[in-house]
PDB file of N, CA and C in Angstrom:
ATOM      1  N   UNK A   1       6.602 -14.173  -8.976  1.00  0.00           N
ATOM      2  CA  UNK A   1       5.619 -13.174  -8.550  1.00  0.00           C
ATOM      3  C   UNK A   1       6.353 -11.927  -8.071  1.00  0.00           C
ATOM      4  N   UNK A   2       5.516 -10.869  -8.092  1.00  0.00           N
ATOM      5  CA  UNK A   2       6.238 -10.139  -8.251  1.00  0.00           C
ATOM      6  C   UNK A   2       5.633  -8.797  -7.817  1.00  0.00           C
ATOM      7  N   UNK A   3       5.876  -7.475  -7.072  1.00  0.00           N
ATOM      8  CA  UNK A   3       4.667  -6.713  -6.929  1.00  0.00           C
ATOM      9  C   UNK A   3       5.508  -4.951  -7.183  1.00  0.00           C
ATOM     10  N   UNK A   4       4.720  -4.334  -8.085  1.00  0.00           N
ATOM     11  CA  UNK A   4       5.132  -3.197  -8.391  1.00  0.00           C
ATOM     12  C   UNK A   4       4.881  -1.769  -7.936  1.00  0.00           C
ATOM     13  N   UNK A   5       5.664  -1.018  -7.144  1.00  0.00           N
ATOM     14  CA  UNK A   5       4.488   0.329  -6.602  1.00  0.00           C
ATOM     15  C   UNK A   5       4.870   1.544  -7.549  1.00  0.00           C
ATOM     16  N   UNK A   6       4.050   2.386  -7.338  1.00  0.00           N
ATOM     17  CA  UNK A   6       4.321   3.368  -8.039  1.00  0.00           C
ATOM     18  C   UNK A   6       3.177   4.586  -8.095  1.00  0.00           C
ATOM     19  N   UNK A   7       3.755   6.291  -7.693  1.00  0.00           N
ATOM     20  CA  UNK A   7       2.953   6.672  -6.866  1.00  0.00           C
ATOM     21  C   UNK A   7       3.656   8.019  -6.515  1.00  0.00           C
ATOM     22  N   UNK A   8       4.544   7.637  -5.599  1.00  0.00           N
ATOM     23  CA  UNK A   8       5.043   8.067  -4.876  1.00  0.00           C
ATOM     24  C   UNK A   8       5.470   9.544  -5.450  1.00  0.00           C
ATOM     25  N   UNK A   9       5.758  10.358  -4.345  1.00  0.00           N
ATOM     26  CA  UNK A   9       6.540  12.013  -4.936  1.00  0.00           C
ATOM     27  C   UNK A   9       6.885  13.230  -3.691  1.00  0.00           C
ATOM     28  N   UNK A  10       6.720  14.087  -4.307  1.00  0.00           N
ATOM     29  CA  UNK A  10       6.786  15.530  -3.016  1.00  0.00           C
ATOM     30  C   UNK A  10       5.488  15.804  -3.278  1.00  0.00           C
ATOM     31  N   UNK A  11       4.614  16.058  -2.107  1.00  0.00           N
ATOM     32  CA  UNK A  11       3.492  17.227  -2.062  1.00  0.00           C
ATOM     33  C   UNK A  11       3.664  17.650  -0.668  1.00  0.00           C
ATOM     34  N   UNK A  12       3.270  18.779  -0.624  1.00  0.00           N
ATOM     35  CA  UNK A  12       3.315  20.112   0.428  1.00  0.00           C
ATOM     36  C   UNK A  12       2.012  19.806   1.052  1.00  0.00           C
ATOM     37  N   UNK A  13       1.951  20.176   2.125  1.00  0.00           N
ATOM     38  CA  UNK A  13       0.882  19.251   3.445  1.00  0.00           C
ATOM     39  C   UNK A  13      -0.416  19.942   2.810  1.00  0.00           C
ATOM     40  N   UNK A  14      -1.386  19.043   3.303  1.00  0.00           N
ATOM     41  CA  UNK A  14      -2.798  19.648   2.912  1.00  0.00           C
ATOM     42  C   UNK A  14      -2.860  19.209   2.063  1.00  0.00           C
ATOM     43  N   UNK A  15      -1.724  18.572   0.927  1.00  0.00           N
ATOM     44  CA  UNK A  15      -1.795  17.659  -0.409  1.00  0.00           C
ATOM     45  C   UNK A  15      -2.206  16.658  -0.357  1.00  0.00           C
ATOM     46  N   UNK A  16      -2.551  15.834  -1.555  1.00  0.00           N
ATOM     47  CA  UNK A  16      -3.237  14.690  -1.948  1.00  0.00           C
ATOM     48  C   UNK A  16      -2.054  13.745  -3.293  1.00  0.00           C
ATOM     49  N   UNK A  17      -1.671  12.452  -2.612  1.00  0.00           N
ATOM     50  CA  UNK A  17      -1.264  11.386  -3.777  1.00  0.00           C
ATOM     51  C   UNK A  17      -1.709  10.056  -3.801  1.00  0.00           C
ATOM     52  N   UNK A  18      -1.974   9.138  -4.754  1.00  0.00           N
ATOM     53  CA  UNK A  18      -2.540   8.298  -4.640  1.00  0.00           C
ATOM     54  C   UNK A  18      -1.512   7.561  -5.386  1.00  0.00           C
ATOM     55  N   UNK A  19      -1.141   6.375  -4.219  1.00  0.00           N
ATOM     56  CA  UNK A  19      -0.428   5.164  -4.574  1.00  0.00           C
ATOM     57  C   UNK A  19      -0.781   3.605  -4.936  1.00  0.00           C
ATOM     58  N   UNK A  20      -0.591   2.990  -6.237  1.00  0.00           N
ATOM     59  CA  UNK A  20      -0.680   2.292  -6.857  1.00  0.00           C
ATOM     60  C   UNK A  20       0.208   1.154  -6.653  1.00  0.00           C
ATOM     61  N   UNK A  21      -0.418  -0.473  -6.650  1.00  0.00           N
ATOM     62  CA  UNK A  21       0.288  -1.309  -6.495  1.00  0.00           C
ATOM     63  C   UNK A  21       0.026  -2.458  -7.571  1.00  0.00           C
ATOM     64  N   UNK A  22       0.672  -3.302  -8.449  1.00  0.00           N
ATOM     65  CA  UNK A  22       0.266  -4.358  -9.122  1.00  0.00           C
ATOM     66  C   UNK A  22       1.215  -5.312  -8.596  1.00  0.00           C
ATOM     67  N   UNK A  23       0.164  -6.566  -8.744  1.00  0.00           N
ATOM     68  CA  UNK A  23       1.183  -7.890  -8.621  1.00  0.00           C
ATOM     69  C   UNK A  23       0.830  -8.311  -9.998  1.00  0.00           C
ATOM     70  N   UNK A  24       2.059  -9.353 -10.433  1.00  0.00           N
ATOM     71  CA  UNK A  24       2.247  -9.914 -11.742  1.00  0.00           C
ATOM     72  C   UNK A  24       3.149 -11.035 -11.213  1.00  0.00           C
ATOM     73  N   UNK A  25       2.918 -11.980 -12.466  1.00  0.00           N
ATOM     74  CA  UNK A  25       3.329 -13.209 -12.193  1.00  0.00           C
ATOM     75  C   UNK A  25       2.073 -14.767 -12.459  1.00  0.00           C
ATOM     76  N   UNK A  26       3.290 -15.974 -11.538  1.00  0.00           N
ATOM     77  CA  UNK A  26       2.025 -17.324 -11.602  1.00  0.00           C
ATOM     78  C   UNK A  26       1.847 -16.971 -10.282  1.00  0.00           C
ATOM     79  N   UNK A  27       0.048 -16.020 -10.848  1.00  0.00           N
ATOM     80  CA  UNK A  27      -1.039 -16.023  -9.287  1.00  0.00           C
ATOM     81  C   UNK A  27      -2.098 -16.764  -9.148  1.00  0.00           C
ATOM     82  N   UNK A  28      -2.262 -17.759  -8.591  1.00  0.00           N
ATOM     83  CA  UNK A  28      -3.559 -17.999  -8.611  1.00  0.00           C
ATOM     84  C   UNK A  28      -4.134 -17.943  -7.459  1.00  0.00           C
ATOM     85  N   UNK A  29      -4.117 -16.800  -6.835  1.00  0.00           N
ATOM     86  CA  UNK A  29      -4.639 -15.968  -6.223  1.00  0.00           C
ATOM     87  C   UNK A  29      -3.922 -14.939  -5.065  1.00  0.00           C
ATOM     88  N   UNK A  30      -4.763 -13.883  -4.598  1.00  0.00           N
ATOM     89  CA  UNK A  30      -4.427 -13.024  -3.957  1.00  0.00           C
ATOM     90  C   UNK A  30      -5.382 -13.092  -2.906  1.00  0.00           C
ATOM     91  N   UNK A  31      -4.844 -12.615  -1.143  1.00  0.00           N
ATOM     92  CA  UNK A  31      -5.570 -12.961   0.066  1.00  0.00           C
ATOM     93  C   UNK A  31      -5.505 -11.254   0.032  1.00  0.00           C
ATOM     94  N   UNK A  32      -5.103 -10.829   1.493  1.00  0.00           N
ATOM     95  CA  UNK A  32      -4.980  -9.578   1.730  1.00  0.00           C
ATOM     96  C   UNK A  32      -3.914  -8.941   1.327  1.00  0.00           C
ATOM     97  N   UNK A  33      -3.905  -7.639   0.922  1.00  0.00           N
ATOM     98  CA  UNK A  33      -3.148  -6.871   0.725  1.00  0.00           C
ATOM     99  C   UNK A  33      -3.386  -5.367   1.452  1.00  0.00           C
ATOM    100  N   UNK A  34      -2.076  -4.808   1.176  1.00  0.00           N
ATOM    101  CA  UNK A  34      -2.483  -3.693   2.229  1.00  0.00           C
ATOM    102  C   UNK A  34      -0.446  -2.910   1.998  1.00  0.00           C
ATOM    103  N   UNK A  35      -0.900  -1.531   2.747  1.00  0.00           N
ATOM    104  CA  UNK A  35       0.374  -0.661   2.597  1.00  0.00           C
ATOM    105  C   UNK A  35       0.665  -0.447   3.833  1.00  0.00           C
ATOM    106  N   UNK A  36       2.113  -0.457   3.815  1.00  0.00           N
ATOM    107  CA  UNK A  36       3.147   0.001   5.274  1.00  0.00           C
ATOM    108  C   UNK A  36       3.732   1.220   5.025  1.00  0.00           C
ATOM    109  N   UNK A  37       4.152   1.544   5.781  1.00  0.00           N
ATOM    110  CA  UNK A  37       5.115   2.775   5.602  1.00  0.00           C
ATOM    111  C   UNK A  37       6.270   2.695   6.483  1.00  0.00           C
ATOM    112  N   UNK A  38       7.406   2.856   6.396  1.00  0.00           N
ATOM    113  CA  UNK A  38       8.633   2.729   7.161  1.00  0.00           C
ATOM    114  C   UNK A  38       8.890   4.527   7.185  1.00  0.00           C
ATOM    115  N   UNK A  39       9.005   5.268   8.029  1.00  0.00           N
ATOM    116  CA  UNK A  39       9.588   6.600   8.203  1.00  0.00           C
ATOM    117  C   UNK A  39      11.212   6.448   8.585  1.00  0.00           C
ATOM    118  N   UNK A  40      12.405   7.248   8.679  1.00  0.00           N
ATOM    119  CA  UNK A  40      13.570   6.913   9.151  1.00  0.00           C
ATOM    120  C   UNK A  40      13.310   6.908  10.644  1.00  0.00           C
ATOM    121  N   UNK A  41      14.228   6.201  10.752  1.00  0.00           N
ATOM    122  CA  UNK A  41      14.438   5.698  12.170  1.00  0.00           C
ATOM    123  C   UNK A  41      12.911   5.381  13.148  1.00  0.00           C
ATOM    124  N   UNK A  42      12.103   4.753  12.088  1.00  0.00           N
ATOM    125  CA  UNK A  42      11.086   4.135  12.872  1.00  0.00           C
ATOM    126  C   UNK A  42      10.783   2.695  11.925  1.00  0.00           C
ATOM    127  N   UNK A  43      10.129   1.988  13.103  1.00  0.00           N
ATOM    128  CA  UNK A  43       9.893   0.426  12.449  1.00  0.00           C
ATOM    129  C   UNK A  43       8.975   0.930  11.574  1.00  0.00           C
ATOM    130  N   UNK A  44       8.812  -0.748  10.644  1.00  0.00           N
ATOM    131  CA  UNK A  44       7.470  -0.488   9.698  1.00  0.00           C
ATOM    132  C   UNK A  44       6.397  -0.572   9.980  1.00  0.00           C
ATOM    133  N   UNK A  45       5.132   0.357   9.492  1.00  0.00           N
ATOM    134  CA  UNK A  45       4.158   0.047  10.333  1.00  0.00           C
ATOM    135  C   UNK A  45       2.694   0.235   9.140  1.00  0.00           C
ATOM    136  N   UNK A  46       1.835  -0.623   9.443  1.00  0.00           N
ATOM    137  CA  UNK A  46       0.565  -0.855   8.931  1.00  0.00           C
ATOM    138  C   UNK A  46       0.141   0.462   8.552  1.00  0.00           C
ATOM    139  N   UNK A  47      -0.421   0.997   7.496  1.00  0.00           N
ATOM    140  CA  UNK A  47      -0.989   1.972   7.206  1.00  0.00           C
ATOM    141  C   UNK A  47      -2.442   1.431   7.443  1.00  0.00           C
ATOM    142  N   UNK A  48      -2.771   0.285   6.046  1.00  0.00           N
ATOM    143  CA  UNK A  48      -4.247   0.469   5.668  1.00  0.00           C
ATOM    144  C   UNK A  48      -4.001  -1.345   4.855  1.00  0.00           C
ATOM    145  N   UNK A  49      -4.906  -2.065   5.520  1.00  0.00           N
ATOM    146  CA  UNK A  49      -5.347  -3.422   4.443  1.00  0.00           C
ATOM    147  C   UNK A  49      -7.005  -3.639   3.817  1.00  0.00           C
ATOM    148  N   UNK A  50      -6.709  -3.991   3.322  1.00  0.00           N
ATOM    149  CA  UNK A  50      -8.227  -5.104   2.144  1.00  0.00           C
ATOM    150  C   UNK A  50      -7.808  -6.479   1.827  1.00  0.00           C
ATOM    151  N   UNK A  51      -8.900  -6.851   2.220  1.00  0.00           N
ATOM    152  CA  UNK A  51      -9.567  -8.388   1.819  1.00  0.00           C
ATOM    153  C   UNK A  51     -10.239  -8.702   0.501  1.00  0.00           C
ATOM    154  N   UNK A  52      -9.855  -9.479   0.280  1.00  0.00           N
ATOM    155  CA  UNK A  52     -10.352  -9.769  -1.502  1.00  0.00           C
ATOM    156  C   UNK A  52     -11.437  -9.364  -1.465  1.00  0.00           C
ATOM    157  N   UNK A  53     -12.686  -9.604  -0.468  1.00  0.00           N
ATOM    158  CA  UNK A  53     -14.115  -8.515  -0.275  1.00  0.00           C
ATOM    159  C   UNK A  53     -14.340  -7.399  -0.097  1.00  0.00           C
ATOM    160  N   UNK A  54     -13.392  -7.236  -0.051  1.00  0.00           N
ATOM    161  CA  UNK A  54     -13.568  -5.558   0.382  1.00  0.00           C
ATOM    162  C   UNK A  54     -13.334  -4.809   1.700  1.00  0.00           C
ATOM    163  N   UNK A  55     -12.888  -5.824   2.952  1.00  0.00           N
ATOM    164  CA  UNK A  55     -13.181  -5.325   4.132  1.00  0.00           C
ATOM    165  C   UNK A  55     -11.637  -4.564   4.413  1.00  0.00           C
ATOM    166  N   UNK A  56     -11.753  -3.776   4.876  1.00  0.00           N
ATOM    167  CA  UNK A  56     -10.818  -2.638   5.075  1.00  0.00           C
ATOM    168  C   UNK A  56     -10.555  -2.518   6.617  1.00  0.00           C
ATOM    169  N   UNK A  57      -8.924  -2.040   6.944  1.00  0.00           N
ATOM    170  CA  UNK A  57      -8.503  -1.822   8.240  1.00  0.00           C
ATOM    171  C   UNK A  57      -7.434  -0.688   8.232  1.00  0.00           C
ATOM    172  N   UNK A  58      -7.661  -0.087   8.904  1.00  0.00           N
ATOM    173  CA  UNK A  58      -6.865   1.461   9.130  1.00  0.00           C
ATOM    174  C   UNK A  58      -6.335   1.468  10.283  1.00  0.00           C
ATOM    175  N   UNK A  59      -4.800   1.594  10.001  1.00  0.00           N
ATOM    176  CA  UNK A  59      -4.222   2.546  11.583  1.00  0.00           C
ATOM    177  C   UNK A  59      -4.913   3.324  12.201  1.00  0.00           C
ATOM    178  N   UNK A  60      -4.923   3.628  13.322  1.00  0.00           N
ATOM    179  CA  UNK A  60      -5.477   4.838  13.792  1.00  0.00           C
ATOM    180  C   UNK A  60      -5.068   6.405  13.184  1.00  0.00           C
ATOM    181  N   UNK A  61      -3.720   6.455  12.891  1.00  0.00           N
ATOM    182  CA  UNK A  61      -3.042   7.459  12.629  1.00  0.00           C
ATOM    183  C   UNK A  61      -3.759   8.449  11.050  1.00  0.00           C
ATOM    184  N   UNK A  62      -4.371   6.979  10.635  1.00  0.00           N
ATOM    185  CA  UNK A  62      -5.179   7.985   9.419  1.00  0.00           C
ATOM    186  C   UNK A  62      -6.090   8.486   9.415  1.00  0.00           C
ATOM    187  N   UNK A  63      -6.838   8.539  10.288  1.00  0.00           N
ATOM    188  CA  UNK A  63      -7.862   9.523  10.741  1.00  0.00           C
ATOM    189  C   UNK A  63      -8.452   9.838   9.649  1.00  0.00           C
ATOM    190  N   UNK A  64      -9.080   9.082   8.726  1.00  0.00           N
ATOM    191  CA  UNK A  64     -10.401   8.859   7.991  1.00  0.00           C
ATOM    192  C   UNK A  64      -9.474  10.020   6.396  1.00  0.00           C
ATOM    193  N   UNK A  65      -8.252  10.246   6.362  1.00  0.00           N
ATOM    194  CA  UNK A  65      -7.551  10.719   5.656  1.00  0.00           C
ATOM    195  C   UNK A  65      -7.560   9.925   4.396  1.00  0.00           C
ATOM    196  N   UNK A  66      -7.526   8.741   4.780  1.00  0.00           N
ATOM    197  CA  UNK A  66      -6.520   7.541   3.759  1.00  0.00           C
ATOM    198  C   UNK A  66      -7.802   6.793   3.024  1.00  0.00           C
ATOM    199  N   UNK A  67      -7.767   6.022   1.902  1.00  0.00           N
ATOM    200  CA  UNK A  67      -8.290   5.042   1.600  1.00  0.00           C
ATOM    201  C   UNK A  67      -8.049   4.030   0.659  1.00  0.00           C
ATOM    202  N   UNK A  68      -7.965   2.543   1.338  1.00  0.00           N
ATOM    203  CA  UNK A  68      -7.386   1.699   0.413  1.00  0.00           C
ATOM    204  C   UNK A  68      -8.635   1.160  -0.653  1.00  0.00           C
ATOM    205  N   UNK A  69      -8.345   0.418  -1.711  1.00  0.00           N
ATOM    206  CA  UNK A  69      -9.077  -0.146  -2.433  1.00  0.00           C
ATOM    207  C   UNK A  69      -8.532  -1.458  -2.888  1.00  0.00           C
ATOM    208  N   UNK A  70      -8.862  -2.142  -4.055  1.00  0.00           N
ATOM    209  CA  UNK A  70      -8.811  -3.136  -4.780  1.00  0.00           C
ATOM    210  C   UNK A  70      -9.144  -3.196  -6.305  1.00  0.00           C
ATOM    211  N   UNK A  71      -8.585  -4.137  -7.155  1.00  0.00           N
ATOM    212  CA  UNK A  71      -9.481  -4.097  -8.330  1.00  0.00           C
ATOM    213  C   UNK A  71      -8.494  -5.832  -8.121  1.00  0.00           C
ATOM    214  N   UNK A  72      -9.499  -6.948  -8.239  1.00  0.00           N
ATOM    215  CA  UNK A  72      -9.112  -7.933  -7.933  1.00  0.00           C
ATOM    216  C   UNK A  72      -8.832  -8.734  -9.399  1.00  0.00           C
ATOM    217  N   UNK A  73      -9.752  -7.651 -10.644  1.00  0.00           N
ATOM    218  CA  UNK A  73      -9.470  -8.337 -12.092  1.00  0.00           C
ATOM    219  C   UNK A  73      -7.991  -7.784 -12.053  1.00  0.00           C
ATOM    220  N   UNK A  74      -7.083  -6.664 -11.865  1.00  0.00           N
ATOM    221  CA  UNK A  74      -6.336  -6.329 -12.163  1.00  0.00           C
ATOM    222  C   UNK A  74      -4.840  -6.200 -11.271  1.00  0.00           C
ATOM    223  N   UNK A  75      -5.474  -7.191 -10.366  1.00  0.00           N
ATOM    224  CA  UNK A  75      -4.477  -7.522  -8.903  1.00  0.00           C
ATOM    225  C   UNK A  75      -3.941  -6.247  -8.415  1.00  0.00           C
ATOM    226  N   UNK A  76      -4.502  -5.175  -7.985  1.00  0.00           N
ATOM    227  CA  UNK A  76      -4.158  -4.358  -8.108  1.00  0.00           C
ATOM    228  C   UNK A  76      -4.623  -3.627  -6.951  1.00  0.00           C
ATOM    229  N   UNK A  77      -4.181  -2.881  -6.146  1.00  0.00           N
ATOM    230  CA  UNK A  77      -4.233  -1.990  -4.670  1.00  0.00           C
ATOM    231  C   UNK A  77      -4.048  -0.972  -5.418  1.00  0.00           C
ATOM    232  N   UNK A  78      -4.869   0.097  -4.443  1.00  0.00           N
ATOM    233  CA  UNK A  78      -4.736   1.726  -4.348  1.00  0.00           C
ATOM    234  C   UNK A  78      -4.837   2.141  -3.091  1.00  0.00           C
ATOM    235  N   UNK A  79      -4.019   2.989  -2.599  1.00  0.00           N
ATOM    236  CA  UNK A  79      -4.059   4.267  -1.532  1.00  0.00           C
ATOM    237  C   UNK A  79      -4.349   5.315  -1.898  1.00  0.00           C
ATOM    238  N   UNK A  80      -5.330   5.926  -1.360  1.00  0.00           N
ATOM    239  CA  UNK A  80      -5.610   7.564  -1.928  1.00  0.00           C
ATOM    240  C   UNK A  80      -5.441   8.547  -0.335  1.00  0.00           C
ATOM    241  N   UNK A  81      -4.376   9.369  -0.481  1.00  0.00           N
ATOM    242  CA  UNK A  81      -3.785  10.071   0.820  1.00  0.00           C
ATOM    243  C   UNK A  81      -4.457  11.454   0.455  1.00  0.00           C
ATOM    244  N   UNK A  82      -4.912  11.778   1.317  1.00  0.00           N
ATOM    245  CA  UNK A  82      -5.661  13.291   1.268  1.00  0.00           C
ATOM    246  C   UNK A  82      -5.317  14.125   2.225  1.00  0.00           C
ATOM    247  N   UNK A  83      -5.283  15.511   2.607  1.00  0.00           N
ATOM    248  CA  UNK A  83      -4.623  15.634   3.984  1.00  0.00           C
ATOM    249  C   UNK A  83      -3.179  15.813   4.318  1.00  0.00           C
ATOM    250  N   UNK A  84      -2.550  15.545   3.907  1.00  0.00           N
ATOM    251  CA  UNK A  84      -1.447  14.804   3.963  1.00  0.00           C
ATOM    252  C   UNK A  84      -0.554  15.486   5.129  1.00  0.00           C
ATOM    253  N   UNK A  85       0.479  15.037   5.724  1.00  0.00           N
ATOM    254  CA  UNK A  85       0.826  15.850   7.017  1.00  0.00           C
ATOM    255  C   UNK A  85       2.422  15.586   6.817  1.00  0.00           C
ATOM    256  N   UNK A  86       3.023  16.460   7.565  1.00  0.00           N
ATOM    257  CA  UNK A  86       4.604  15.900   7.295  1.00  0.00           C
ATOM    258  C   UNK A  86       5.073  14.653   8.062  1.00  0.00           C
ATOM    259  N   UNK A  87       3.954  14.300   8.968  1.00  0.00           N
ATOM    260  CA  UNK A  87       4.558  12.850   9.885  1.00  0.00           C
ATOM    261  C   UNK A  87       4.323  11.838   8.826  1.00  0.00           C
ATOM    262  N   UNK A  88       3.581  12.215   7.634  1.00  0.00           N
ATOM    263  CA  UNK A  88       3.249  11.087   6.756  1.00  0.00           C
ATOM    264  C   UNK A  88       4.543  10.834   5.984  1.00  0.00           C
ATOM    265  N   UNK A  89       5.276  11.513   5.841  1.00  0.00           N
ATOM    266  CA  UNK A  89       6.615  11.305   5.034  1.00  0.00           C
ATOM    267  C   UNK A  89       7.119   9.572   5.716  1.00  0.00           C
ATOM    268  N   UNK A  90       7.813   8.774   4.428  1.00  0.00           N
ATOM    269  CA  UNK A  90       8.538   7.422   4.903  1.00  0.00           C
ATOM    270  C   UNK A  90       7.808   7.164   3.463  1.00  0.00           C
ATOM    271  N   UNK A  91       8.778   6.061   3.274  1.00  0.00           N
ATOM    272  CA  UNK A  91       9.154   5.240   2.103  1.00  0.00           C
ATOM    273  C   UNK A  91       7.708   4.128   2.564  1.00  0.00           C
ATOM    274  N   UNK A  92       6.850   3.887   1.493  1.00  0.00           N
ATOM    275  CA  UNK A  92       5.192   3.135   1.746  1.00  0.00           C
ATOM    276  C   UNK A  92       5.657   2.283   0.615  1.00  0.00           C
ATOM    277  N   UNK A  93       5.601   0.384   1.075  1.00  0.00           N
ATOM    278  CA  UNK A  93       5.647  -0.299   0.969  1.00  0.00           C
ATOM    279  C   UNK A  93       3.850  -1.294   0.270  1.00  0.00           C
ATOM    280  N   UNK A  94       3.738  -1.705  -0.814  1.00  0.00           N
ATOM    281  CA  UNK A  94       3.185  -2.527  -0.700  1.00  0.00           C
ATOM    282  C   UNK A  94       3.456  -4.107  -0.351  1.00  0.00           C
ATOM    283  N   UNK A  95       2.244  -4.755  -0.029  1.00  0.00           N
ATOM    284  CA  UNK A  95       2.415  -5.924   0.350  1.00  0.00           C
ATOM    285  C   UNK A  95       1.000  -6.811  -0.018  1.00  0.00           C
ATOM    286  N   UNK A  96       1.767  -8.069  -0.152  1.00  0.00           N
ATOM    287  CA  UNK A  96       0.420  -8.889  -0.257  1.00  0.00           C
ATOM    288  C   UNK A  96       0.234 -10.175  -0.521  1.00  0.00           C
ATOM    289  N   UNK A  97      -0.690 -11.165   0.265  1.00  0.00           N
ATOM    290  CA  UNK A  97      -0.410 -12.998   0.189  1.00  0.00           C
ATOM    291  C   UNK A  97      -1.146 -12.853  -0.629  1.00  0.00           C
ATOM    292  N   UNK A  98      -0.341 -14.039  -1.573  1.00  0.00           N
ATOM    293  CA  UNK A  98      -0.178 -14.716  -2.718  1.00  0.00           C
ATOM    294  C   UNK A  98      -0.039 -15.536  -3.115  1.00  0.00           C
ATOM    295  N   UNK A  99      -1.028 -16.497  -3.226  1.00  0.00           N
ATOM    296  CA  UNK A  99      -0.844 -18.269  -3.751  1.00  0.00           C
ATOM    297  C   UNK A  99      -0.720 -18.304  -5.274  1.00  0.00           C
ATOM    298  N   UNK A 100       0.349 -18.975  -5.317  1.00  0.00           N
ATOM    299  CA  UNK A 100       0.531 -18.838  -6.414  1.00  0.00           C
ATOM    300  C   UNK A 100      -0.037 -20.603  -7.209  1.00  0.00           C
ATOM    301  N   UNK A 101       0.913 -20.561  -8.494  1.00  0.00           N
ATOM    302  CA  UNK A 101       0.263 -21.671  -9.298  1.00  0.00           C
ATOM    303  C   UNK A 101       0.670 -23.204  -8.569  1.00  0.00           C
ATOM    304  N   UNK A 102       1.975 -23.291  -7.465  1.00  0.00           N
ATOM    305  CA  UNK A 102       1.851 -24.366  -6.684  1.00  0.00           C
ATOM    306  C   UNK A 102       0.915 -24.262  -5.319  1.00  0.00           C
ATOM    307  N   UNK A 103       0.254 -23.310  -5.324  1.00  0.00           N
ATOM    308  CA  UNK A 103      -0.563 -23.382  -4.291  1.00  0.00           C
ATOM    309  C   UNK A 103       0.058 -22.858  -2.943  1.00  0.00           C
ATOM    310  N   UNK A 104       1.096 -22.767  -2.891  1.00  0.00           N
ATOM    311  CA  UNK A 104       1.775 -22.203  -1.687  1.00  0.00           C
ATOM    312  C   UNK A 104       1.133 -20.803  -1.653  1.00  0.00           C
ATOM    313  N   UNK A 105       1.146 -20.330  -0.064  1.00  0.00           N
ATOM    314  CA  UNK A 105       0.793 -19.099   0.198  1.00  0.00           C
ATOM    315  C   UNK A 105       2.023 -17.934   0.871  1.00  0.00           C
ATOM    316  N   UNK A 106       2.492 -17.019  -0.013  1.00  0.00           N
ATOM    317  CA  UNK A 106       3.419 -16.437   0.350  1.00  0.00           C
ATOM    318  C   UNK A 106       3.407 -14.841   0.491  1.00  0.00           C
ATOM    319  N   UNK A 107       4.218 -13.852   1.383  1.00  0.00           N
ATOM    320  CA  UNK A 107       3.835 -12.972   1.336  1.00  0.00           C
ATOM    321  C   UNK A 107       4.983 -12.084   0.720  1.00  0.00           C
ATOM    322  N   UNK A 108       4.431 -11.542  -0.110  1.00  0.00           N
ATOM    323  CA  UNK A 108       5.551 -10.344  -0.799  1.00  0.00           C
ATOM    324  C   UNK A 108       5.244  -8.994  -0.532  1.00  0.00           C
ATOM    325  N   UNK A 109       6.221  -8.568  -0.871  1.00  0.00           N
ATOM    326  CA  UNK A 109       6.344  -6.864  -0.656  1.00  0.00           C
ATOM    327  C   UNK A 109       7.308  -6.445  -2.200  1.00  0.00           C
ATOM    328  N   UNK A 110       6.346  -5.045  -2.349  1.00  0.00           N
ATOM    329  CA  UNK A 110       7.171  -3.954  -3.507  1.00  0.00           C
ATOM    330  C   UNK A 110       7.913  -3.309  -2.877  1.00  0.00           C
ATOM    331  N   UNK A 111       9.013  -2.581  -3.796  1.00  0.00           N
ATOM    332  CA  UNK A 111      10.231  -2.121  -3.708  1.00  0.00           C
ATOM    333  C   UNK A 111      10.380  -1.195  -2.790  1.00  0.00           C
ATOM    334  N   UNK A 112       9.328  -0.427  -2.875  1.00  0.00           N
ATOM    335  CA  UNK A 112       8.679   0.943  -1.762  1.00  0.00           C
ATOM    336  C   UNK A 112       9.071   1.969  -2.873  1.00  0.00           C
ATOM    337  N   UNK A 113       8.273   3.389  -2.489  1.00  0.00           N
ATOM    338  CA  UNK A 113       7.959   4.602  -3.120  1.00  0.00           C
ATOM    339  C   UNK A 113       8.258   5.322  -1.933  1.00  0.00           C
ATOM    340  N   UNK A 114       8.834   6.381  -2.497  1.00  0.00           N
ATOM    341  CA  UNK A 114       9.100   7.399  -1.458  1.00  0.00           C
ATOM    342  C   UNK A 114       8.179   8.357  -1.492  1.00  0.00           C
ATOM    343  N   UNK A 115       7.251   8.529  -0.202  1.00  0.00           N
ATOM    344  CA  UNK A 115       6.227   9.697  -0.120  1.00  0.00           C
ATOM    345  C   UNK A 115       7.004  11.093   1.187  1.00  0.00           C
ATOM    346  N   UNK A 116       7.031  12.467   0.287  1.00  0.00           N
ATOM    347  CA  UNK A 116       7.694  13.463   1.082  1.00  0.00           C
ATOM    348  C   UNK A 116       6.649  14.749   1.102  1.00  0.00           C
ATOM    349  N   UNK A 117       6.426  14.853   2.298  1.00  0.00           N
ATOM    350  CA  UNK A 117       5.086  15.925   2.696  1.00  0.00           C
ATOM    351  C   UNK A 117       5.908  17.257   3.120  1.00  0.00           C
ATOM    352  N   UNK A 118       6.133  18.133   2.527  1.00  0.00           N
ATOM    353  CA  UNK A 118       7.004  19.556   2.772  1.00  0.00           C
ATOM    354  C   UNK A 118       6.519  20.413   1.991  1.00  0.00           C
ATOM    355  N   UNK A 119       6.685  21.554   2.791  1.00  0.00           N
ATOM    356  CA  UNK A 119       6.601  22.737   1.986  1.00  0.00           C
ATOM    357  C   UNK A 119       8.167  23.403   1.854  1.00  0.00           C
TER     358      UNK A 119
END
């Protein structure tokens, strides 16, 4: 299993990017998923999760900016960043539990994408 991001870039504040995540692999199934962001010299920290239903949880820090999604035929997360500010800059991580075809429940993370908010 395996999870792919891709997304990431430069936009100048007040910009908008929307980051993409797939898992691939033996899934037989997906729990929550959701994006982190690591900035330098700060821990990693929760952006935004979803529940295979749909239920959604936001940092405070996104201030109605951000929004995650799902497409559960296509195992697949989205972030859509609007707004965008230069504190948002840091390398955004997906993540997400994953039972796979032995039934174990495990949690993975993608490679990370680098998101850079500058003018």
């Amino acid at each position: 299993v395996q999870l792919q991001a891709y997304g990431g870039g430069q936009v100048q504040p007040g910009g908008s990017l929307r980051l993409s995540c797939t898992a691939s692999g033996r899934i037989f199934s997906i729990n929550a998923m959701g994006w982190y962001r690591q900035a330098p010299g700060k821990q990693r920290e929760l952006v935004a999760s979803i529940s295979p239903d749909g239920n959604t949880n936001y940092n405070y820090f996104v201030k109605g900016r951000f929004s995650i999604s799902r497409d559960n035929a296509k195992n697949m997360v989205s972030l859509q960043m609007n707004s965008l500010e230069p504190e948002d800059t840091a390398v955004y991580y997906c993540n997400a539990d994953i039972r796979g075809w032995d039934l174990y429940e495990t949690d993975y993370w993608g490679q990370g994408t680098l998101v850079t908010v500058s003018s």
